[in-house]
C-alpha atoms as a PDB file:
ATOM      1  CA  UNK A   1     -85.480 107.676  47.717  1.00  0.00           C
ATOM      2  CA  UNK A   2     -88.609 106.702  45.849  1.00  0.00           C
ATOM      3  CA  UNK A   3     -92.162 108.484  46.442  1.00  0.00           C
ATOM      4  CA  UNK A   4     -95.263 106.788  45.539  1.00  0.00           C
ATOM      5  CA  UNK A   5     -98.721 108.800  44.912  1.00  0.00           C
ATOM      6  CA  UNK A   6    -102.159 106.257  45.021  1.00  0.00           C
ATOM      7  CA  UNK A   7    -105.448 107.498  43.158  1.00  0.00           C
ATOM      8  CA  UNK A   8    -108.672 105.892  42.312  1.00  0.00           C
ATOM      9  CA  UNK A   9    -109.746 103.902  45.276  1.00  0.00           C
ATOM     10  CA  UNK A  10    -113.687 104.390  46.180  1.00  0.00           C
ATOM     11  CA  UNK A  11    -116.711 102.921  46.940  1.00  0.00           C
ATOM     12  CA  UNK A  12    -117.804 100.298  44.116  1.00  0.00           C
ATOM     13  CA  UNK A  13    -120.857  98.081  44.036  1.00  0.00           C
ATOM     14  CA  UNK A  14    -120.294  94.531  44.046  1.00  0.00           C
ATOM     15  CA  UNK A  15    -119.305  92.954  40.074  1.00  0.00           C
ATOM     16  CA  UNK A  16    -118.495  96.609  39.343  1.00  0.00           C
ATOM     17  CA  UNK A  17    -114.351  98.133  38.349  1.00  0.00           C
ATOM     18  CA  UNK A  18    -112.226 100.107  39.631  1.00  0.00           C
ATOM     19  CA  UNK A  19    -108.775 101.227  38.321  1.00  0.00           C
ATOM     20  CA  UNK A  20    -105.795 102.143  41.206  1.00  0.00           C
ATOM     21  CA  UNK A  21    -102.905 104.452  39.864  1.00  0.00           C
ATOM     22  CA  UNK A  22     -99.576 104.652  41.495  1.00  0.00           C
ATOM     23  CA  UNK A  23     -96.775 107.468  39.973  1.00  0.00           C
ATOM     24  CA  UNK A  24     -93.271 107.238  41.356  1.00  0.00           C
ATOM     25  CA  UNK A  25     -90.860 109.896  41.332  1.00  0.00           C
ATOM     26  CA  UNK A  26     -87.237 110.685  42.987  1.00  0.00           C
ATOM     27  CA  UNK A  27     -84.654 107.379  42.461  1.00  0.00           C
ATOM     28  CA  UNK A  28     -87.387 106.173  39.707  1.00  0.00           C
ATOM     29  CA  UNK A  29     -84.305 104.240  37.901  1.00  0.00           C
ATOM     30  CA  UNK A  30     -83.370 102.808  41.112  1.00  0.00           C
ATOM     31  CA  UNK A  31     -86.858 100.329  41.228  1.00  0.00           C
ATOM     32  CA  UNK A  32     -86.414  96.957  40.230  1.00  0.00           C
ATOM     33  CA  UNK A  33     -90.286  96.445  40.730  1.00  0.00           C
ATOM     34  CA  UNK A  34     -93.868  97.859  42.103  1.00  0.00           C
ATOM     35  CA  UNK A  35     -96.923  95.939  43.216  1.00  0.00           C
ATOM     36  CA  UNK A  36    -100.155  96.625  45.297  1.00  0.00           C
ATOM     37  CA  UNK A  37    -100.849  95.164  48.792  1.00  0.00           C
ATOM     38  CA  UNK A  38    -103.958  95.244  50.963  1.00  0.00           C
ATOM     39  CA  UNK A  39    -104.762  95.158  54.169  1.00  0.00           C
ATOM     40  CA  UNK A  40    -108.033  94.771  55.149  1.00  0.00           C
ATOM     41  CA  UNK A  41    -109.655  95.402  59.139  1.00  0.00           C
ATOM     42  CA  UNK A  42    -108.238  92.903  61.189  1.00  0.00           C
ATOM     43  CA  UNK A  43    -105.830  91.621  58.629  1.00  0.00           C
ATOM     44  CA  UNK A  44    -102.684  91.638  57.523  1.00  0.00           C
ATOM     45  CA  UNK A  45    -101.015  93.073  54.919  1.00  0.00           C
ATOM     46  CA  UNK A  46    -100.891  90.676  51.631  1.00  0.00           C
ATOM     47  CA  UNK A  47     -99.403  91.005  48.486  1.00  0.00           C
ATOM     48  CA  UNK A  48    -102.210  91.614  45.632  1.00  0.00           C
ATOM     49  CA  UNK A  49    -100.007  91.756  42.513  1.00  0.00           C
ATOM     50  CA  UNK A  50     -96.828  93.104  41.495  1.00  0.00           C
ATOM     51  CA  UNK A  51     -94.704  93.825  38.027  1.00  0.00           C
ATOM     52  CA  UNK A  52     -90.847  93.509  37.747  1.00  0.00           C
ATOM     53  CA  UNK A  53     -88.945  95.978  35.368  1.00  0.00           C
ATOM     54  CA  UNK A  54     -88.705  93.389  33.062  1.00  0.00           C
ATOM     55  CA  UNK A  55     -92.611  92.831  32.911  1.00  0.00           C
ATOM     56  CA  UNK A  56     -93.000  89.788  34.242  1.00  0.00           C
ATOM     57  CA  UNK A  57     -96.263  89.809  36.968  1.00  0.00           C
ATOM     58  CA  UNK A  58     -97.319  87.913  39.585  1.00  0.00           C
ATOM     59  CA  UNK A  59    -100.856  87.644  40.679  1.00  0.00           C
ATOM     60  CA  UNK A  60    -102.665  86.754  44.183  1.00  0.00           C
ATOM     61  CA  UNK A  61    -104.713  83.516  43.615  1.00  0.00           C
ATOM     62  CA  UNK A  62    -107.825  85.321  45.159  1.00  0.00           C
ATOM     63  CA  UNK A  63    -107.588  87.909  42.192  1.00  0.00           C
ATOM     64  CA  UNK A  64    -106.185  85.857  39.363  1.00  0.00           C
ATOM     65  CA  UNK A  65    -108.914  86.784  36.395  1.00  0.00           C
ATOM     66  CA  UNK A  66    -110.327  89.656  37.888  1.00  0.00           C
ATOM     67  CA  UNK A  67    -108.014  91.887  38.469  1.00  0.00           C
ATOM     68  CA  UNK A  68    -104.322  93.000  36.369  1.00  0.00           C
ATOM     69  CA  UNK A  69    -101.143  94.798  36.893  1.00  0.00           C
ATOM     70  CA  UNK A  70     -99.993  96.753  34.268  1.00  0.00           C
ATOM     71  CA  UNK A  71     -96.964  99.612  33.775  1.00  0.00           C
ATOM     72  CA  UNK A  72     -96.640 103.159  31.539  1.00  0.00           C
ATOM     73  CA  UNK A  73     -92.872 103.455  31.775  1.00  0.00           C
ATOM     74  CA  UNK A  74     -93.226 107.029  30.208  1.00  0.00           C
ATOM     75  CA  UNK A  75     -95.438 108.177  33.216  1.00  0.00           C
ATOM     76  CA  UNK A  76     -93.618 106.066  35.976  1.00  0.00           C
ATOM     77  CA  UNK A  77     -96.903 104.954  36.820  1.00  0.00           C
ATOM     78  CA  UNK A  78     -98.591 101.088  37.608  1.00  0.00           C
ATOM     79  CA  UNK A  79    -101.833 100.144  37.258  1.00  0.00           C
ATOM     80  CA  UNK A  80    -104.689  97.589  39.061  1.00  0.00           C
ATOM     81  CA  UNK A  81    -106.872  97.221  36.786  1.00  0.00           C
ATOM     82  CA  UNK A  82    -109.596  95.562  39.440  1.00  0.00           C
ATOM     83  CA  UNK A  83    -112.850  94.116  37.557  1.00  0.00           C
ATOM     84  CA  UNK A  84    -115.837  91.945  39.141  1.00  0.00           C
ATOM     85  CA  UNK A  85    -115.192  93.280  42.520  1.00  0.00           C
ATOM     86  CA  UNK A  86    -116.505  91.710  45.689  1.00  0.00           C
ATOM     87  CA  UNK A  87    -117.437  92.433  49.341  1.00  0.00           C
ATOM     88  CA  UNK A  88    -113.532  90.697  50.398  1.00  0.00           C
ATOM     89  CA  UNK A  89    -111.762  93.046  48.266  1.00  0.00           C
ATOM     90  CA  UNK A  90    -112.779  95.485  50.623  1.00  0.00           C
ATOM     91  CA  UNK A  91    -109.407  96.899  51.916  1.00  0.00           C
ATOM     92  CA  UNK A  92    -107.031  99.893  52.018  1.00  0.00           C
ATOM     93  CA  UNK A  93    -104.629  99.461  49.127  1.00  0.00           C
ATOM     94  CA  UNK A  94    -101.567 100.259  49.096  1.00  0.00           C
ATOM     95  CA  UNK A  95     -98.565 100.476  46.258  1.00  0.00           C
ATOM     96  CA  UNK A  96     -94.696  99.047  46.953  1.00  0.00           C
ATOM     97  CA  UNK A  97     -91.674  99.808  45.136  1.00  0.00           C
ATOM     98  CA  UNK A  98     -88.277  97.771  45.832  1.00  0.00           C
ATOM     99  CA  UNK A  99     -84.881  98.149  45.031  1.00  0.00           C
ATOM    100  CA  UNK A 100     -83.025  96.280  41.988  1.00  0.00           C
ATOM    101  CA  UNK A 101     -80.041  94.459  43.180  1.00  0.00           C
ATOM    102  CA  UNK A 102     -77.366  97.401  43.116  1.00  0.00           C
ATOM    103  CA  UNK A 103     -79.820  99.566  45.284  1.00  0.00           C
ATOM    104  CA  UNK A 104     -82.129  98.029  47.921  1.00  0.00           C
ATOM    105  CA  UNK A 105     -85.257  99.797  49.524  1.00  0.00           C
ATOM    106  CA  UNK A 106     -88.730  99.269  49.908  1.00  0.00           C
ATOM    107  CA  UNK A 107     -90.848 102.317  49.699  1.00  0.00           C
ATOM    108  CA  UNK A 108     -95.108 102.434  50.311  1.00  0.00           C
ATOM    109  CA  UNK A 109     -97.659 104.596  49.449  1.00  0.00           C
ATOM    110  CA  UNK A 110     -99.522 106.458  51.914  1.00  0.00           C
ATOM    111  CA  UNK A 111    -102.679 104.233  50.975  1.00  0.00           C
ATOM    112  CA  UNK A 112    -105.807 104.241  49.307  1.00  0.00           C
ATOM    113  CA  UNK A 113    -109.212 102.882  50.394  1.00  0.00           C
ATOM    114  CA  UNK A 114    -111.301 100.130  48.294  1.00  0.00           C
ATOM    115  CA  UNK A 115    -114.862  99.287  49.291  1.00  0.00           C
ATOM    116  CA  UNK A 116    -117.220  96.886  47.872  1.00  0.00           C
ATOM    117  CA  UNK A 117    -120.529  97.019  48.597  1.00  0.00           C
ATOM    118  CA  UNK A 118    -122.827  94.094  48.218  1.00  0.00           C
END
């Protein structure tokens, strides 16, 4: 099993940054990749970005140059880097590990609120 710890979600005013953190421990060698999803009020749940072990990323379109997924292998940690933030980002965020091939699961964070103010 994987565990996933969130920090840095807040309240930010609108244009400003914020930085999310998410540390995995347990089956760390076991992840084949991590991402962030959201879920604002009344919404679903959608796929923000994500970062395979290899380091290849894929971005929401609503988020593509403003915000970036990056990785600290050392620390077992991913990053959203989220710059020029607006009112819709607004959500609670939450980090995703999968399985690689040899050893499926999906693990979540327990969540992390984002709000923009305008």
């Amino acid at each position: 099993q994987v565990q996933l710890a969130e920090s840095g979600g807040g309240l930010v005013q609108a244009g400003g940054s914020l930085r999310l953190s998410c540390t995995a421990s347990g089956s760390i060698f076991s992840i084949g990749a991590m991402g962030w999803y959201r879920q604002a009020l009344g919404k679903q749940r959608e796929l923000v970005a994500a970062i395979t072990n290899g380091g290849t990323t894929n971005r929401a379109d609503s988020v593509k140059g403003r915000f970036s997924i990056s990785r600290h292998n050392a620390k077992n940690t991913v990053y959203l880097q989220m710059n020029s933030l607006k009112p819709e980002d607004t959500a609670v965020y939450y980090c995703n590990a999968v399985g690689n091939v040899a050893t499926p699961f999906v693990s979540w964070g327990q969540g992390t609120q984002v709000t923009v103010s305008s």
